[in-house]
Protein backbone atom coordinates (compact mmCIF):
# COMPACT_ATOMS: atom_id res chain seq x y z
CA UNK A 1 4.85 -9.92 2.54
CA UNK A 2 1.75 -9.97 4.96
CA UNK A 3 -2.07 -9.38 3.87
CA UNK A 4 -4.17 -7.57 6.61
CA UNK A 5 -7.40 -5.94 6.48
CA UNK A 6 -7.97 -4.61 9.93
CA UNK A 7 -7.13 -1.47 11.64
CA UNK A 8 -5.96 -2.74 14.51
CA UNK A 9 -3.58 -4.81 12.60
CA UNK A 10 -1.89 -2.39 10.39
CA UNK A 11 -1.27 0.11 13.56
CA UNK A 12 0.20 -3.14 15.38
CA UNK A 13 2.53 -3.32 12.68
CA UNK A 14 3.03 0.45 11.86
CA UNK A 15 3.82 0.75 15.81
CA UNK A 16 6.15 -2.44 15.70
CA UNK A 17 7.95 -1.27 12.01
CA UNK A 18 11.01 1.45 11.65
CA UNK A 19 10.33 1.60 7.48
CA UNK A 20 7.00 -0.10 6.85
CA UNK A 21 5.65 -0.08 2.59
CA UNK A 22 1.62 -1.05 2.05
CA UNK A 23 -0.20 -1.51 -1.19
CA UNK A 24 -4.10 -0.45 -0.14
CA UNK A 25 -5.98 -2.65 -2.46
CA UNK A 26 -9.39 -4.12 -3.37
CA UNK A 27 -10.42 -7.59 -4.11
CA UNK A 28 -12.72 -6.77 -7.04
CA UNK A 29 -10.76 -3.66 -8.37
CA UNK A 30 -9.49 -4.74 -11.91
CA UNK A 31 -6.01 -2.18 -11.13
CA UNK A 32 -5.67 -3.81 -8.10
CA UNK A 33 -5.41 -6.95 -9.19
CA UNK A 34 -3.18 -6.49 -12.42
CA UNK A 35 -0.58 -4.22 -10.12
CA UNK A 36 -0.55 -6.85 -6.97
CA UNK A 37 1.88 -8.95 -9.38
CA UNK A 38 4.20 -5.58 -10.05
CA UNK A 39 4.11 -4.88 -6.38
CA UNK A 40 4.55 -8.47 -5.73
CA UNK A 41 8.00 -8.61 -7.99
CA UNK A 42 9.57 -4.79 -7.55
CA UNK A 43 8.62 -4.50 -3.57
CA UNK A 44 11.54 -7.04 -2.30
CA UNK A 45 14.33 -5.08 -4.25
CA UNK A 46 14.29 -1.97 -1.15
CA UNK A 47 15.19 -2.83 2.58
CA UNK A 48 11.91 -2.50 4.54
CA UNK A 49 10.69 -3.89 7.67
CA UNK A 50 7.33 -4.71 6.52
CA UNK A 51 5.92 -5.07 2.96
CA UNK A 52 2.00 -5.31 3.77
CA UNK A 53 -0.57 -5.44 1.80
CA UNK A 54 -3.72 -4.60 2.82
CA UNK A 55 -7.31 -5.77 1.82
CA UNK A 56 -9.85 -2.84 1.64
CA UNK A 57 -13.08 -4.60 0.46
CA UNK A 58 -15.16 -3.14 3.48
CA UNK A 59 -15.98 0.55 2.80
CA UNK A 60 -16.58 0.97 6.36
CA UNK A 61 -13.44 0.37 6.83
CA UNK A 62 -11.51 3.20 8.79
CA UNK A 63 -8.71 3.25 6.96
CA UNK A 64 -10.20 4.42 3.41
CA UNK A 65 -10.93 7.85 5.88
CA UNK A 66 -7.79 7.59 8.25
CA UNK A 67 -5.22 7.53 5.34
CA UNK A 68 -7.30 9.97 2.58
CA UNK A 69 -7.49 6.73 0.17
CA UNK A 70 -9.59 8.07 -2.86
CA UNK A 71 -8.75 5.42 -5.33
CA UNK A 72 -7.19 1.83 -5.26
CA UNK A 73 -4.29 0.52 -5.96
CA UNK A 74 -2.52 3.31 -3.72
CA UNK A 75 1.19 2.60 -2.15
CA UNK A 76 1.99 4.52 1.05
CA UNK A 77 5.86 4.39 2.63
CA UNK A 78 5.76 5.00 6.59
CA UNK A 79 8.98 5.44 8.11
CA UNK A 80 8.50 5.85 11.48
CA UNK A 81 4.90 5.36 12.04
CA UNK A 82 4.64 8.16 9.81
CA UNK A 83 3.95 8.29 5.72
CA UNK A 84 6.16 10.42 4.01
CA UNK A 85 5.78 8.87 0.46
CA UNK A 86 3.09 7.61 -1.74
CA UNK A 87 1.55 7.16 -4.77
CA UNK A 88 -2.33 6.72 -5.49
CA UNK A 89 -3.88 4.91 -7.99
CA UNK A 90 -5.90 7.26 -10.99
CA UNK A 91 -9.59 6.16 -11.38
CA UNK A 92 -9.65 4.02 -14.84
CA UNK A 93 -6.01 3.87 -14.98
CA UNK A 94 -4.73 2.17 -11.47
CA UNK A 95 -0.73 1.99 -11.15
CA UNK A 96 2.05 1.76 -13.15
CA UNK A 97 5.18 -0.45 -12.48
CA UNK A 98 7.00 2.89 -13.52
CA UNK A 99 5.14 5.09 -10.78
CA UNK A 100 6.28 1.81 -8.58
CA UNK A 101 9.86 2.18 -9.20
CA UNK A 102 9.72 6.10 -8.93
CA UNK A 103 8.57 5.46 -5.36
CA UNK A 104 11.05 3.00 -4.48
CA UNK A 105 13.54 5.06 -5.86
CA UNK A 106 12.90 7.69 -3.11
CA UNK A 107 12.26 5.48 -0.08
């Protein structure tokens, strides 16, 4: 697992990774950091490429805009370069291990 927070980064690795899983997170979001341990655990069980996770403390920060991030945590599965799965985080509620496993069910 990898922690990035710049866009240049993540499309190095989104270029360089068939089946790519990021967590889009905050430092100081409260959900973030109580759902980094569930990612943490449940992530490794599915055969990706890349398990990122990437740091979104800079609101300037193209990737809030190029990926339609509203809340944190969200999870976003990119096969290809592309995402075709994901699950965002509810404001005052975050992410559930449940809603984790859902996802990885489908990836």
């Amino acid at each position: 697992m990898t922690e990035i927070n710049q866009k240049a980064d993540f499309d190095v690795q989104l270029g360089k990774n068939m089946r790519l899983l990021a967590l889009f997170y905050t430092s100081w979001c409260p959900f973030c950091r109580r759902f980094m341990k569930i990612f943490k655990e449940n992530s490794g069980k599915k055969m990706f490429d890349m398990i990122l996770c990437v740091k979104l403390d800079d609101y300037s920060n193209p990737i809030w805009e190029d990926y339609s991030i509203e809340n944190v945590p969200t999870v976003i599965f990119f096969e290809k370069g592309k995402a075709v799965k994901r699950i965002d985080g509810k404001a005052g509620l975050g992410l559930s291990k449940s809603q984790l496993i859902g996802l990885l069910d489908n990836c």
